[in-house]
Every structure is written in C-alpha cells, then in structure tokens.
Protein backbone atom coordinates (compact mmCIF):
# COMPACT_ATOMS: atom_id res chain seq x y z
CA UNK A 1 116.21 18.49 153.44
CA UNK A 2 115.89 20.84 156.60
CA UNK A 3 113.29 23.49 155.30
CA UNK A 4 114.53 27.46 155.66
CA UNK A 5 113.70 30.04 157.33
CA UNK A 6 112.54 33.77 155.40
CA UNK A 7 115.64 35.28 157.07
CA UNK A 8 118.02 32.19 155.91
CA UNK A 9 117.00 32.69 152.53
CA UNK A 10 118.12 36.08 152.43
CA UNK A 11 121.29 35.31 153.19
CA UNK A 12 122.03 32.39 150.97
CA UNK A 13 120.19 34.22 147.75
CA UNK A 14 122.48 36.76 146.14
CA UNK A 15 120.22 39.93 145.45
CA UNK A 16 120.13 41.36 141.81
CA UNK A 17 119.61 44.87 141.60
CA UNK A 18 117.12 46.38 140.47
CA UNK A 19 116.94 48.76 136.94
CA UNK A 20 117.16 52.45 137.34
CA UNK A 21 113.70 53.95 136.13
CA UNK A 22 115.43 57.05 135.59
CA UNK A 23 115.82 56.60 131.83
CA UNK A 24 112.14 55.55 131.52
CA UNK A 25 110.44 58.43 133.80
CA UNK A 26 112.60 61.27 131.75
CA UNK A 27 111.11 59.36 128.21
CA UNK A 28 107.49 59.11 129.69
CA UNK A 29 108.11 62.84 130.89
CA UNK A 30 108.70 64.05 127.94
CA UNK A 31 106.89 62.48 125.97
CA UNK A 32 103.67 63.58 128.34
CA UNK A 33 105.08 66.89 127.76
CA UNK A 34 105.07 66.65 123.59
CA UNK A 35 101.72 65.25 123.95
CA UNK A 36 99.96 67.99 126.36
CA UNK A 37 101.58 70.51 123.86
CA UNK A 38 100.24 69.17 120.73
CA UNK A 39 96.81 68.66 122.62
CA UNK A 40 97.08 72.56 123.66
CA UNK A 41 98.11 73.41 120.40
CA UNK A 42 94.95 72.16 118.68
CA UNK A 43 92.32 73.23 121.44
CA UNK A 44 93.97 77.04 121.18
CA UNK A 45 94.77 77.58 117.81
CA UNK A 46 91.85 78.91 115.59
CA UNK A 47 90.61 77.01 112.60
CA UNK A 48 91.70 77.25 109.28
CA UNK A 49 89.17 79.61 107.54
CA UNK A 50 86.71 77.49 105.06
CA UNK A 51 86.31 79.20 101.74
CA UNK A 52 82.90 80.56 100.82
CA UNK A 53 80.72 78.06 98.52
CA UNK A 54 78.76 80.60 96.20
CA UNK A 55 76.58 77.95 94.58
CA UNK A 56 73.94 80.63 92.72
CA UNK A 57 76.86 83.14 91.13
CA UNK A 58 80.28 82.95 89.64
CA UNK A 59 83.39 83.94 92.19
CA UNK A 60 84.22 87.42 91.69
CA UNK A 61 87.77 88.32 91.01
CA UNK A 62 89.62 89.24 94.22
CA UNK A 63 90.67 92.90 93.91
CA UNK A 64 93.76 93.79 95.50
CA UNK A 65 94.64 97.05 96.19
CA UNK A 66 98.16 98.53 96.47
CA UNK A 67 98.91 101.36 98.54
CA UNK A 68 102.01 103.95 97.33
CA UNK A 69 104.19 105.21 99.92
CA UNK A 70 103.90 109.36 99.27
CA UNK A 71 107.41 110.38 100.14
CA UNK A 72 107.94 114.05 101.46
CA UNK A 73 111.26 116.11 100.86
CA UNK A 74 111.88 119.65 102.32
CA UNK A 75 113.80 121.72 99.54
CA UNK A 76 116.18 123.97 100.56
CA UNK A 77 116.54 127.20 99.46
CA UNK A 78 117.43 127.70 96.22
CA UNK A 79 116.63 124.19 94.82
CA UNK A 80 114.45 123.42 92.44
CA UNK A 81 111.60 120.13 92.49
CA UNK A 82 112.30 116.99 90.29
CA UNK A 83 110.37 116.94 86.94
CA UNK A 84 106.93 115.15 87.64
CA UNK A 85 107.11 116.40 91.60
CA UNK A 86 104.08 117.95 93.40
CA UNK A 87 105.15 120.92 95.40
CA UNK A 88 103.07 121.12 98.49
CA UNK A 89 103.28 124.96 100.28
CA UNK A 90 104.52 124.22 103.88
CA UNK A 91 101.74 126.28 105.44
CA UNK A 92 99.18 124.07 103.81
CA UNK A 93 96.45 121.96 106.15
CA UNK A 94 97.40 118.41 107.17
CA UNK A 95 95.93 115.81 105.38
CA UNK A 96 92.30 114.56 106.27
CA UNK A 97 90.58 111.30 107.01
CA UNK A 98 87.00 110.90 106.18
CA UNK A 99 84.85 107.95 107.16
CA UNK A 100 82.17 107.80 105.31
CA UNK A 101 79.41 104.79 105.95
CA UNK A 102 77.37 103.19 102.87
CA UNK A 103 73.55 102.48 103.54
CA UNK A 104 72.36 99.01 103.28
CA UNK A 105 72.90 96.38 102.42
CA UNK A 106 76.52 96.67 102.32
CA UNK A 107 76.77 98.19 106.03
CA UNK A 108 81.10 98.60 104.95
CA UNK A 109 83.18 101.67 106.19
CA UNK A 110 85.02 103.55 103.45
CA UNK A 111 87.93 105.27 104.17
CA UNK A 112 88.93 108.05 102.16
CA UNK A 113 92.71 109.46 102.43
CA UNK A 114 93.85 112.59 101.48
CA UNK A 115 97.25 114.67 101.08
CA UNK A 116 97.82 117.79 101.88
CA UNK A 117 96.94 119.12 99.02
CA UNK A 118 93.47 117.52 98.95
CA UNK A 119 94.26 114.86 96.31
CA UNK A 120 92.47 111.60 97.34
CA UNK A 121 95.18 108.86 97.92
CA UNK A 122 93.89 105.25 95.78
C-alpha cells in the first residue's frame, strides 16, 4: 500500500460535523447566573436575628402595644355629637409631642402623644 499524503486524506475522509455548543454555553450561562445570585444573595442579606439567652432570669412577657386610630369629624351646624364622642373646640391648640429621656440605666426615649385636648394617647 502507497502511503498518503495529509491533503489526500482529506479528501478521501468524509468530515462529521461538529456539535453546536450553543445549547451547552446558554445552560452553563445560566446556571453561572443562578449561582452568582444565590452567592450575592447570602453575602448581602443580613442575618437572621439570634434570640437573647437570659440564663440568670425568667423571659419577660413581650408587651405589645396597640395604637387606636383617633378619628376626627367636623359637625355641621346644627348637629349634634354621637353618645360617647369627645367634642374638641376648633380653636383649640394642636396636639403636642414630648420626648422625654429616662436616666440610666435604661438610656430609652419615651414618647408621649397627646390630642388636642391634652389627653395622653396609650
């Protein structure tokens, strides 16, 4: 057998294609994408808060306050309150906010609301 030249062999071989590596660089695209997320996700997001260990004293019953919307109505002349209603003269100051601080070792701002009237809001 005669041996071949490079440039004969060419010629005789049929050539297969080769596979698109579309498919595969869109998958490994997106899955680099899911994982830089994820990776983002848990270097920005802050930490769940750990609950306080009180070791020495019982846990104190979380208090939870509620605050009531205070709805105001003009009357017009002529009408008369509902029963129950606090009637508030029009001319009357606006309401007042007070900060008041407590000494040590608290070191916590009150706040202390008021209506117009003066009654202290809970």
């Amino acid at each position: 057998m005669a041996p071949r030249s490079v440039a004969g062999l060419a010629e005789t071989r049929p050539g297969s294609p080769r596979p698109d590596p579309t498919r595969l660089r869109l998958v490994l695209g997106a899955g680099g994408i899911a994982t830089l997320s994820a990776l983002i996700t848990a270097i920005v997001a802050p930490p769940a808060p750990a609950a306080p260990v009180s070791v020495a004293t019982p846990a104190a019953p979380a208090t939870v306050t509620q605050q009531r919307p205070v709805q105001y109505v003009q009357l017009a002349p002529g009408q008369s309150p509902p029963p129950g209603a606090t009637v508030i003269d029009a001319k009357a100051p606006k309401p007042i906010t007070v900060v008041t601080t407590v000494p040590a070792p608290a070191q916590q701002t009150v706040v202390v609301r008021t209506t117009q009237s003066g009654k202290v809001i809970p």
